[in-house]
Protein backbone atom coordinates (compact mmCIF):
# COMPACT_ATOMS: atom_id res chain seq x y z
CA UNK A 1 79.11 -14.74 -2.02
CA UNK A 2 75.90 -16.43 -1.14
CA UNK A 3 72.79 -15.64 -0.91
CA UNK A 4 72.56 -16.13 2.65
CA UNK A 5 75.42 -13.86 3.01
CA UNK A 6 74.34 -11.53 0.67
CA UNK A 7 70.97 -10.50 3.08
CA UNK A 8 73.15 -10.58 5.89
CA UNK A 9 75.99 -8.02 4.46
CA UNK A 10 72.73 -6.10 3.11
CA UNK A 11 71.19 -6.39 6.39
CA UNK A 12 74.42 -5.04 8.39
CA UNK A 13 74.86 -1.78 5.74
CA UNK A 14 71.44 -1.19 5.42
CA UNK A 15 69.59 -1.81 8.75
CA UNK A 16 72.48 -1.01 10.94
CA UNK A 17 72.28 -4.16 12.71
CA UNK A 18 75.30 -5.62 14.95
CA UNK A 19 76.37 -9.26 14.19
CA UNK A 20 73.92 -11.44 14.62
CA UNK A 21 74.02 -13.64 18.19
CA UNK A 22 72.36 -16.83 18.88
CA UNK A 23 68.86 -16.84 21.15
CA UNK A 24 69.65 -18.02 24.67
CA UNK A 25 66.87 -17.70 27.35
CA UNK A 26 69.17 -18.06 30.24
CA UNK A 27 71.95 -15.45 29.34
CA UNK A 28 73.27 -12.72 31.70
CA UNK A 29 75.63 -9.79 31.43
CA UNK A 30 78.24 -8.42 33.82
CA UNK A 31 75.49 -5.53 34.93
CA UNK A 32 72.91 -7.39 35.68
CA UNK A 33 72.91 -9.09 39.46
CA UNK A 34 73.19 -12.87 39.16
CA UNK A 35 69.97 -14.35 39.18
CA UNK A 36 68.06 -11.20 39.01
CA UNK A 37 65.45 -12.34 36.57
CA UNK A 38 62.54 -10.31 34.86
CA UNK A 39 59.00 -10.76 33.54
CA UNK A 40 58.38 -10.72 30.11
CA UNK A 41 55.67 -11.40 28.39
CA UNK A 42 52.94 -13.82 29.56
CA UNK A 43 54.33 -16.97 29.06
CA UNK A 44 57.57 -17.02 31.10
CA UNK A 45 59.84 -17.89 28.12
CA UNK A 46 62.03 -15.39 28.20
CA UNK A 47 62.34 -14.20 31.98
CA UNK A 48 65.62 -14.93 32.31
CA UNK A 49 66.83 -11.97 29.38
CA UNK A 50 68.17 -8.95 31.16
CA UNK A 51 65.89 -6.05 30.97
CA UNK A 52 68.74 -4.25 28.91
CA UNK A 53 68.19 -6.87 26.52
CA UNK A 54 64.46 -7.01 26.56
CA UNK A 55 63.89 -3.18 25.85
CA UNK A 56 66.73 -3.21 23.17
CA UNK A 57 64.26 -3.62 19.88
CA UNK A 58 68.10 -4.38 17.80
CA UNK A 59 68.33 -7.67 20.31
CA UNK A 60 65.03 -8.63 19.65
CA UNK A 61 65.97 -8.49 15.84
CA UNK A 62 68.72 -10.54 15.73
CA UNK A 63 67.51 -13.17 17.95
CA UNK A 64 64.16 -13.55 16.06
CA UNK A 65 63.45 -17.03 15.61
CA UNK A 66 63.70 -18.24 11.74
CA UNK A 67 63.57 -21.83 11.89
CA UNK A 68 61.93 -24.98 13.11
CA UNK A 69 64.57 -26.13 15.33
CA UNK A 70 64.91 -22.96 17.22
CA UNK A 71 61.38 -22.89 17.70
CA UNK A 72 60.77 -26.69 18.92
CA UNK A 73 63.48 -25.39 21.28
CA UNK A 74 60.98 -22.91 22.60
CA UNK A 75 57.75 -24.56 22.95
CA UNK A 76 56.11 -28.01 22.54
CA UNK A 77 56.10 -29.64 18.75
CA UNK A 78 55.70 -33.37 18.11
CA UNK A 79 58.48 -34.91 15.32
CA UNK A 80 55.16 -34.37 12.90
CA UNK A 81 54.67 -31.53 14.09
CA UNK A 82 57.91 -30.13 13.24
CA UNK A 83 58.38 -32.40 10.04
CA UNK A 84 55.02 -30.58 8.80
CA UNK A 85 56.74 -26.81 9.79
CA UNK A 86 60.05 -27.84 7.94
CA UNK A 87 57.78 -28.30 4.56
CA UNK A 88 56.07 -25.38 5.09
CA UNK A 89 58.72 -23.21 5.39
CA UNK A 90 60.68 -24.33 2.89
CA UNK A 91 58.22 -22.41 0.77
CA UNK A 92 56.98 -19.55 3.25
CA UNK A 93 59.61 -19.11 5.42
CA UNK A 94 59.17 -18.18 9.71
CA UNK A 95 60.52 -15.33 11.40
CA UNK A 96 58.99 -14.30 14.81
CA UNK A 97 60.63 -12.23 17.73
CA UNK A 98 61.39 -13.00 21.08
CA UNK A 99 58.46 -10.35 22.01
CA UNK A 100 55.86 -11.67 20.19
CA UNK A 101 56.38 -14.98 20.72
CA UNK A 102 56.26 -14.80 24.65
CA UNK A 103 52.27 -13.42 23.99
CA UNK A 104 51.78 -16.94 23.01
CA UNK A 105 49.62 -18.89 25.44
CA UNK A 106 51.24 -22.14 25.54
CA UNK A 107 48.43 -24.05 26.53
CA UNK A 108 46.22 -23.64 23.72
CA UNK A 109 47.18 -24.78 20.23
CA UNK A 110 44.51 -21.83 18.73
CA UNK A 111 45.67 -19.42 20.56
CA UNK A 112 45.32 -16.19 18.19
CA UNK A 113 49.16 -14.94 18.75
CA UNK A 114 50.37 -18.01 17.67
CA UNK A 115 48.02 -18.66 14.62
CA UNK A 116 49.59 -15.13 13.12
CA UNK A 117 53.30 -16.33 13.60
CA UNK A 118 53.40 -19.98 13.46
CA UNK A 119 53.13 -21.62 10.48
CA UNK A 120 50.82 -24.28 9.67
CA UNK A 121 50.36 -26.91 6.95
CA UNK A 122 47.56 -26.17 5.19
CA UNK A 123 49.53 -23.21 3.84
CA UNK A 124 50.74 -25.65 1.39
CA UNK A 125 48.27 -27.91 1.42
CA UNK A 126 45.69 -25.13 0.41
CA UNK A 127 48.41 -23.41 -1.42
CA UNK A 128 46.47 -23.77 -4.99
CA UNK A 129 44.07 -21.07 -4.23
CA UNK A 130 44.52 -17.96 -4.57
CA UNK A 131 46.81 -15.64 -6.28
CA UNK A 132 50.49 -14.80 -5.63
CA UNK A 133 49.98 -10.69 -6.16
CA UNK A 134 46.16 -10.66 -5.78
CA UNK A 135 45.93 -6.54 -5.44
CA UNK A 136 48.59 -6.60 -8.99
CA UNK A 137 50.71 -4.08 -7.58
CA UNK A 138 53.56 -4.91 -10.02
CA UNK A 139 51.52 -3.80 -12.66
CA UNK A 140 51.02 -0.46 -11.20
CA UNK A 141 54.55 0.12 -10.20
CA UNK A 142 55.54 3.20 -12.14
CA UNK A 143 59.20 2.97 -11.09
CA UNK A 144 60.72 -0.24 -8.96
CA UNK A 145 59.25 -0.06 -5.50
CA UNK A 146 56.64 2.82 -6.55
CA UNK A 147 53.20 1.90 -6.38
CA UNK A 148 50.48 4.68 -8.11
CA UNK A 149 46.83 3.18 -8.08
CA UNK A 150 44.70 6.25 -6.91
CA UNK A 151 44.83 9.75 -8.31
CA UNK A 152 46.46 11.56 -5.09
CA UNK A 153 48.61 9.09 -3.87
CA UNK A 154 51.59 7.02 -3.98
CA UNK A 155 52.96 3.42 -1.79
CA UNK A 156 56.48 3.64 -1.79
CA UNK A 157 57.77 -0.07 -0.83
CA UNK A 158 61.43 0.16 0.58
CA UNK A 159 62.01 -3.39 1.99
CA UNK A 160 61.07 -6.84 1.91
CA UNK A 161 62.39 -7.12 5.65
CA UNK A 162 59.85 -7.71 9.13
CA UNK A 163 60.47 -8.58 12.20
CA UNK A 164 57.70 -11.07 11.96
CA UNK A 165 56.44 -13.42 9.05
CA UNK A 166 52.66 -12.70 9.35
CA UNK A 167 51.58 -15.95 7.82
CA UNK A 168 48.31 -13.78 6.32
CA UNK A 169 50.57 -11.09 4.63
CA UNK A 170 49.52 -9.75 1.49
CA UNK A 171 53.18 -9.29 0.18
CA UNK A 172 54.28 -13.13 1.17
CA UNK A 173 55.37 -13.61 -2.49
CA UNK A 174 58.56 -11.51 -1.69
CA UNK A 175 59.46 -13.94 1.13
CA UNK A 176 61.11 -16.52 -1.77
CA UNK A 177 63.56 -13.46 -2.62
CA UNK A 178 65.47 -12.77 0.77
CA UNK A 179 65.90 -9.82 2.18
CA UNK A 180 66.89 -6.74 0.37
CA UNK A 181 66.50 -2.75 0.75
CA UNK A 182 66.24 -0.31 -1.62
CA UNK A 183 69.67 1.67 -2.56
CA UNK A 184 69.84 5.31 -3.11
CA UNK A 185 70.35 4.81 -6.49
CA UNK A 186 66.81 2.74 -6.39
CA UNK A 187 65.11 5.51 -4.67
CA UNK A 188 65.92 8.38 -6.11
CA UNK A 189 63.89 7.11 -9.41
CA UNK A 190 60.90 7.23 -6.81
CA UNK A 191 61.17 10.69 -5.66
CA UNK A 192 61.65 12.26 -9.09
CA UNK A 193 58.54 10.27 -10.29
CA UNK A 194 56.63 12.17 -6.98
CA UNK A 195 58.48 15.44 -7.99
CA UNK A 196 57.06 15.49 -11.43
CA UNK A 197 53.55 14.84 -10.36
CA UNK A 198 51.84 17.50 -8.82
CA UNK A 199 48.86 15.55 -8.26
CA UNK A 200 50.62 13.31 -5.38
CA UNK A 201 49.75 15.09 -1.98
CA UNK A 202 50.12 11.23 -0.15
CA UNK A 203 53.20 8.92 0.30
CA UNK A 204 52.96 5.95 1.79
CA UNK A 205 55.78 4.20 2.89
CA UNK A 206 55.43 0.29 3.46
CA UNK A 207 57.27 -2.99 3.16
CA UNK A 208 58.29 -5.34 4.44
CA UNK A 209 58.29 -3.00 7.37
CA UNK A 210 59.91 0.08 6.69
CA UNK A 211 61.09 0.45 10.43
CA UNK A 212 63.32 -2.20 9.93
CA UNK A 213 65.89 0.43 8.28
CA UNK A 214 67.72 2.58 11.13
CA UNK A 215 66.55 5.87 12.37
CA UNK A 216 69.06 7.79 10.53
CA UNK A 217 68.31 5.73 7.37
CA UNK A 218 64.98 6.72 7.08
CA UNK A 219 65.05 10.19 7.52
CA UNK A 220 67.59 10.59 4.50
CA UNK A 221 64.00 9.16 3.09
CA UNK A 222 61.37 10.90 5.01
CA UNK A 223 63.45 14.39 4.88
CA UNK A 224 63.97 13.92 0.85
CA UNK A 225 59.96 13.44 0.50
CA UNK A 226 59.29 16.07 2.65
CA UNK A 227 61.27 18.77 0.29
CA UNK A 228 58.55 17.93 -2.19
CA UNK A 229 56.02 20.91 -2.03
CA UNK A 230 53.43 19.01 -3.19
CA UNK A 231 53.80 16.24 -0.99
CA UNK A 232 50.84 16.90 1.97
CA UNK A 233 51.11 13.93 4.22
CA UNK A 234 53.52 11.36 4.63
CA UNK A 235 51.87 7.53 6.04
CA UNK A 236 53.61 4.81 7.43
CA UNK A 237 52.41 1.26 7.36
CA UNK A 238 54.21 -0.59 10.21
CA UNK A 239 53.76 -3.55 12.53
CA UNK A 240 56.52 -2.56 14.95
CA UNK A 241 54.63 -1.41 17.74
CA UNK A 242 52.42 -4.88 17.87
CA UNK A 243 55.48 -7.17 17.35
CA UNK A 244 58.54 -5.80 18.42
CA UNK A 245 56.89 -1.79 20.38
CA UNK A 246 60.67 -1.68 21.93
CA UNK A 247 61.73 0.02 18.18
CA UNK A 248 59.26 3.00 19.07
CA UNK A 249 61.58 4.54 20.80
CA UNK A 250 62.57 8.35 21.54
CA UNK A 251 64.99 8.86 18.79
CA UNK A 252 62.84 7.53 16.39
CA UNK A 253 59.56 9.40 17.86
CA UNK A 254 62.09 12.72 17.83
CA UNK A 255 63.03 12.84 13.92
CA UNK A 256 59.17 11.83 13.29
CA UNK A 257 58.50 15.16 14.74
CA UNK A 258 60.13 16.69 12.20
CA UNK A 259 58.48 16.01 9.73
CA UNK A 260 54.92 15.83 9.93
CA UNK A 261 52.41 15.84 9.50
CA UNK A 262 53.26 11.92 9.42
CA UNK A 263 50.52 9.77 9.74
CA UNK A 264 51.10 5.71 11.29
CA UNK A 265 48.95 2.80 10.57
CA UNK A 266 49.35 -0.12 12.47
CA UNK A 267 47.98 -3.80 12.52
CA UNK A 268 46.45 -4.45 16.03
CA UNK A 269 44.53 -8.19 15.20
CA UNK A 270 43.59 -9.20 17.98
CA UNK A 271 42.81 -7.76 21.87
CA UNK A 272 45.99 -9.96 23.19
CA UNK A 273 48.34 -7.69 21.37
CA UNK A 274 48.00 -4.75 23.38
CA UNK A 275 50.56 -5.45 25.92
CA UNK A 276 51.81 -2.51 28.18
CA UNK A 277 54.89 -1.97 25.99
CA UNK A 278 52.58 -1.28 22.65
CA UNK A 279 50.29 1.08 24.52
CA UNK A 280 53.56 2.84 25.22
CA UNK A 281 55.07 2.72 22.15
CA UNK A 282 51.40 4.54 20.71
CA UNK A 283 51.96 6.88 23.18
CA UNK A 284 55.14 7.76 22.31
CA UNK A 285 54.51 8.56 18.64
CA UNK A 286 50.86 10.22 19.85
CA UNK A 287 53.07 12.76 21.90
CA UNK A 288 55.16 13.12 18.94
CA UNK A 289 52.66 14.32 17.15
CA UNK A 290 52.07 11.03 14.98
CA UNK A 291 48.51 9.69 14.79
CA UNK A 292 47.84 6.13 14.75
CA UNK A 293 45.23 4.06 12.74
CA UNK A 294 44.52 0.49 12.99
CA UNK A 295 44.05 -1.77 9.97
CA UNK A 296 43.00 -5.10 11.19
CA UNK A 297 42.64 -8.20 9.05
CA UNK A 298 40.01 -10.34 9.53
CA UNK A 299 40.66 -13.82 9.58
CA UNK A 300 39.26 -17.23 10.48
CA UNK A 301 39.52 -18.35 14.24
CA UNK A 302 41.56 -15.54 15.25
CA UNK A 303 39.18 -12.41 15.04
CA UNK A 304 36.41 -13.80 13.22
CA UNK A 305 33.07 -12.79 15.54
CA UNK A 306 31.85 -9.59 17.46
CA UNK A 307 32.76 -10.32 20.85
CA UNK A 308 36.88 -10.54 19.83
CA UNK A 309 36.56 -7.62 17.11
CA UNK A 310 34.31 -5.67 20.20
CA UNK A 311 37.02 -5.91 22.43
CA UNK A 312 39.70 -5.33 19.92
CA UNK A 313 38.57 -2.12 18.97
CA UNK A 314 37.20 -0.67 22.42
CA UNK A 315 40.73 -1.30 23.56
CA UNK A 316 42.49 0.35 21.05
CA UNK A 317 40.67 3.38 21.57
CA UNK A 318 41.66 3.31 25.68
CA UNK A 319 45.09 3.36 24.10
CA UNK A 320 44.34 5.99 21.90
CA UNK A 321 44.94 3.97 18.35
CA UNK A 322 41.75 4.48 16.38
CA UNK A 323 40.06 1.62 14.54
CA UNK A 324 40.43 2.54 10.82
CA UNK A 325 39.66 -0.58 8.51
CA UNK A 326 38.75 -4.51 9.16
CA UNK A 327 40.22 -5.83 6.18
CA UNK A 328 38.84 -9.03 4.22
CA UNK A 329 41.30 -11.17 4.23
CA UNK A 330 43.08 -10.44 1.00
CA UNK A 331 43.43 -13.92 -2.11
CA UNK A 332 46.79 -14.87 -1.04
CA UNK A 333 48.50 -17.89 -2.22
CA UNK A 334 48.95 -19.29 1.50
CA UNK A 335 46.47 -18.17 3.34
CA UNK A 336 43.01 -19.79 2.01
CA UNK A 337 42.69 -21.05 5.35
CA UNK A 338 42.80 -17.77 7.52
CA UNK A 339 40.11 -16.42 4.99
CA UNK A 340 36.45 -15.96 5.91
CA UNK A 341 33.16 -15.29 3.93
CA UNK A 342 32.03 -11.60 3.30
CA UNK A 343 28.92 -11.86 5.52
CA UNK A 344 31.25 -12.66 8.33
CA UNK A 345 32.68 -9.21 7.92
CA UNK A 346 29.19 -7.37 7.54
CA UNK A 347 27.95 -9.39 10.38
CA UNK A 348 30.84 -7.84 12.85
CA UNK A 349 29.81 -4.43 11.29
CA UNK A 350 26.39 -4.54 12.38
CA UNK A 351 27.02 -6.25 15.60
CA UNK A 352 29.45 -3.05 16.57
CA UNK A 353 27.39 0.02 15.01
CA UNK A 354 24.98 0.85 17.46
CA UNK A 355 26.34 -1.29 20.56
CA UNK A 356 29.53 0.43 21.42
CA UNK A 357 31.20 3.94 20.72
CA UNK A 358 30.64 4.79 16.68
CA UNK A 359 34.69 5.66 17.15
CA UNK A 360 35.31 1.67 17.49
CA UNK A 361 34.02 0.64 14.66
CA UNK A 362 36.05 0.34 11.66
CA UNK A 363 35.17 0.70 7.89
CA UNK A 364 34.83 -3.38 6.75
CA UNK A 365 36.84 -3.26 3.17
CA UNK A 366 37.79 -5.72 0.57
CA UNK A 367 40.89 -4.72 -1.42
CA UNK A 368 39.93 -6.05 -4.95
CA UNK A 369 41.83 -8.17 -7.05
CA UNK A 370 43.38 -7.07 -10.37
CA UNK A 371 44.07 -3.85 -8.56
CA UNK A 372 40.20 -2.47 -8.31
CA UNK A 373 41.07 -0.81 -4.96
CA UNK A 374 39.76 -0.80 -1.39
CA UNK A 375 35.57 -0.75 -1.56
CA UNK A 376 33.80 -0.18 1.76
CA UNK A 377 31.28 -2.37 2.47
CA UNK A 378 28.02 -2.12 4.88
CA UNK A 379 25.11 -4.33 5.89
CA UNK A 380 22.35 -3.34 4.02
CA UNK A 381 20.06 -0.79 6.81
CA UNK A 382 17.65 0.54 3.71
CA UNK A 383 14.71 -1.65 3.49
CA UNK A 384 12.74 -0.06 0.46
CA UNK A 385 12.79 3.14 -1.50
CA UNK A 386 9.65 4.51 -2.44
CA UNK A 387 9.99 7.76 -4.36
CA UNK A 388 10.30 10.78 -1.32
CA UNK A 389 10.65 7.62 1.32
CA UNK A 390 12.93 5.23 2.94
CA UNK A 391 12.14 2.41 4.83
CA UNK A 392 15.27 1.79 7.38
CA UNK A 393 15.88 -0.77 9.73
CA UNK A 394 18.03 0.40 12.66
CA UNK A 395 21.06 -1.25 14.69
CA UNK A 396 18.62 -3.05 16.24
CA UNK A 397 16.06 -4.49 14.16
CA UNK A 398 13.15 -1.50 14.65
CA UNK A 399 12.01 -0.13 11.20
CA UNK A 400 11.31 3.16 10.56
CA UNK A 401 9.84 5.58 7.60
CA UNK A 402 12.58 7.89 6.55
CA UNK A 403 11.22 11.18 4.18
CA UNK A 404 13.91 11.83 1.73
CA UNK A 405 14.09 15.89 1.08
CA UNK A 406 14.45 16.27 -2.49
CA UNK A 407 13.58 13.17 -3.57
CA UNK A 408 10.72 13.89 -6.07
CA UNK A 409 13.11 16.10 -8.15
CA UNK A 410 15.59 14.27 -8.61
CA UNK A 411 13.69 11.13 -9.60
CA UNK A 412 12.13 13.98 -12.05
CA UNK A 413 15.59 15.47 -13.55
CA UNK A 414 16.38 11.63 -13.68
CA UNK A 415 13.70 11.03 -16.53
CA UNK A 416 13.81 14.35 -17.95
CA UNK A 417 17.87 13.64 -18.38
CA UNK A 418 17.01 9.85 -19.70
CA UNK A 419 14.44 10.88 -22.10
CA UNK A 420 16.64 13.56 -23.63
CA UNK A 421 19.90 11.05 -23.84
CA UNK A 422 16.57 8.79 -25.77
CA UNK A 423 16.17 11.82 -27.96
CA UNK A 424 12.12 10.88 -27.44
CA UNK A 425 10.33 13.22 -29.22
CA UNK A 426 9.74 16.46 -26.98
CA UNK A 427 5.91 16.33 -25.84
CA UNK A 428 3.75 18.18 -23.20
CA UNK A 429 4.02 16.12 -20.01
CA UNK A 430 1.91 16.02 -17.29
CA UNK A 431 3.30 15.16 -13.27
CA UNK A 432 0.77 12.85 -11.56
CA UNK A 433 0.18 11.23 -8.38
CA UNK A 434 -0.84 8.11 -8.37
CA UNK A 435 -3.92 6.51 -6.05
CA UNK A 436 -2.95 5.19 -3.02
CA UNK A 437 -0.72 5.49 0.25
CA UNK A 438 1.93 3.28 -0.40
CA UNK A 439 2.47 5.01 -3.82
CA UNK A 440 2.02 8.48 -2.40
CA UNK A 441 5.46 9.81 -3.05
CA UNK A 442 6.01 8.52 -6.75
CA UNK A 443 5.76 10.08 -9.98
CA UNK A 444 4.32 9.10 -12.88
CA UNK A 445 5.42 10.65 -16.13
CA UNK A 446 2.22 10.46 -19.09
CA UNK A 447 2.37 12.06 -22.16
């Protein structure tokens, strides 16, 4: 058997899936009135789809669009154009869906939909920076698939299969290996490893997309995890309900329920992804008792100033999705060109806190490399210290004197502690003031 056959049969058992058909734009079906047509999306690419199709997420899956030629079919590439895409993805392969790809303004060659799914060449060209498995999850794998970096909590990684190809994903390295999903016999390792360590209360299940595998696939999972006593909350990390929101459907939403509490975190990047279908598809798992986070990634031209982050995260909160994190851009082989600086990040922090809702702005965190973890990071709003006092500049600009309760203690126990860690010679001490009101709150130690 091939390869290619191989993800395919692996595809069928595993994801449920019914033979693949080939993408038509014009197709109809014996209930739909001849010429009835339907709007979908913004760009018109796909109107002709019956609406049974359109709001099936399985015919979305199998008519995602996975290589160059389908895609020149779809919208306008030059021969270079699509000579460039055919070298990029012989390396980093493309996979978008039907609903995605109709958010794609067709007029504008940056626009921020297509930037996320289309490839481009300076993923090769740039290629040499970076690092294949910057955040060295293999090394932390416990078991195959089982990720344990922090005390209390685990990343379980069941597939390698999306429904899109973000060309910023932190996991592209596993696009050179196919698709695969992990057997029973592959998981069960992973749940006896959580079993036997009492100090997991979090599972995370990730990808690929996990949501790929059918409803009654992942329960077998989600009800085995949840048999765990220890186990507090289960999280999902899923992009369905920004790339393909027809999957969040009731069946799905219903054995969630079950469960919980179960946790969701998303990947809303930009304002033009919430559509009316992924507000719904929120709203179905928020009445099923299913929180959802956002984890945004920033990344250059797409979300990369205040304005676009502003109204990214004011409108996730009209559709009920809270703004959780705004990634740095992780050190991916293949995406050196979507990265930005730092201060680009901290800037977007400071231009939010204070000028909108406190609930829209996200925690700005880079995910370090060799597997240091996520580290929040925060312009820097404290001027000075001096002893009791803070000098603090607010969200916009005005300083202020801040007295910090306590303070002088502290800094005392601080040198009492040092000295004795010294072993200096115990000698009477005396606590002085010293001249002047600048210097007011510090504390001198004399012997």
């Amino acid at each position: 058997m091939t390869k290619s056959a191989l993800n395919n049969t692996i595809i069928s058992d595993e994801v449920e899936e019914p033979p693949s058909s080939r993408l038509t734009t014009g197709e109809t079906t014996d209930e739909e009135p001849p010429g009835k047509t339907y709007a979908h999306g913004n760009n018109g690419l796909f109107n002709s789809v019956p609406a049974s199709d359109w709001n099936d997420w399985k015919w979305h899956f199998r008519n995602r669009i996975t290589n160059v030629d389908e895609l020149a079919r779809l919208i306008s590439l030059s021969a270079e154009e699509q000579a460039q895409l055919k070298l990029v993805t012989a390396k980093y392969p493309i996979s978008i869906t039907p609903y995605y790809l109709s958010l794609i303004d067709l007029n504008d060659r940056h626009d921020p939909v297509r930037k996320q799914s289309i490839p481009c060449i300076e993923e090769i060209t740039m290629g040499i920076l970076g690092m294949e498995d910057p955040l060295e999850e293999k090394r932390d794998s416990v078991v195959p698939g089982l990720v344990h970096r922090y005390p209390d909590r685990v990343l379980m990684v069941l597939t390698d299969i999306c429904p899109m190809f973000c060309r910023h994903c932190t996991r592209k390295r596993e696009w050179h290996h196919g698709g695969w999903v992990r057997t029973n016999e592959q998981i069960e390792p992973m749940l006896d490893y959580i079993r036997h360590h009492e100090e997991v209360r979090d599972v995370i299940i990730s990808g690929g997309d996990p949501l790929t595998l059918s409803t009654e696939r992942l329960e077998s999972i989600i009800s085995r995890i949840r048999q765990i006593e220890h186990v507090d909350i289960i999280r999902i990390g899923t992009r369905f309900p920004v790339v393909l929101p027809q999957r969040i459907d009731e069946e799905l939403c219903n054995m969630l329920s079950k469960y919980g509490p179960i946790w969701l975190n998303t990947h809303f990047n930009h304002y033009h992804e919430i559509t009316p279908e992924s507000a719904k598809a929120c709203d179905r798992l928020l009445r099923a008792g299913i929180p959802v986070n956002n984890q945004c990634v920033l990344m250059r031209g797409i979300n990369d100033d205040v304005e676009t982050q502003k109204k990214l995260c004011q409108g996730l909160l009209k559709i009920k999705v809270r703004p959780y994190y705004l990634f740095q851009c992780d050190e991916v082989q293949g995406t050196e060109h979507l990265r930005t600086p730092v201060e680009t990040g901290l800037k977007i922090i400071q231009g939010l806190r204070g000028h909108t809702s406190g609930l829209a702005v996200p925690h700005f965190v880079i995910d370090l490399p060799e597997g240091g973890g996520k580290v929040p990071l925060q312009p820097d709003y404290i001027l000075a210290k001096t002893g009791a006092e803070m000098i603090i500049r607010n969200y916009n600009g005005h300083i202020f004197r801040y007295r910090n309760p306590g303070a002088e203690q502290l800094e005392m126990k601080e040198i009492i502690n040092a000295a004795e860690k010294a072993e200096i010679p115990r000698q009477p001490v005396k606590v002085g003031v010293r001249v002047g009101v600048k210097d007011a709150g510090r504390i001198s130690l004399r012997p």
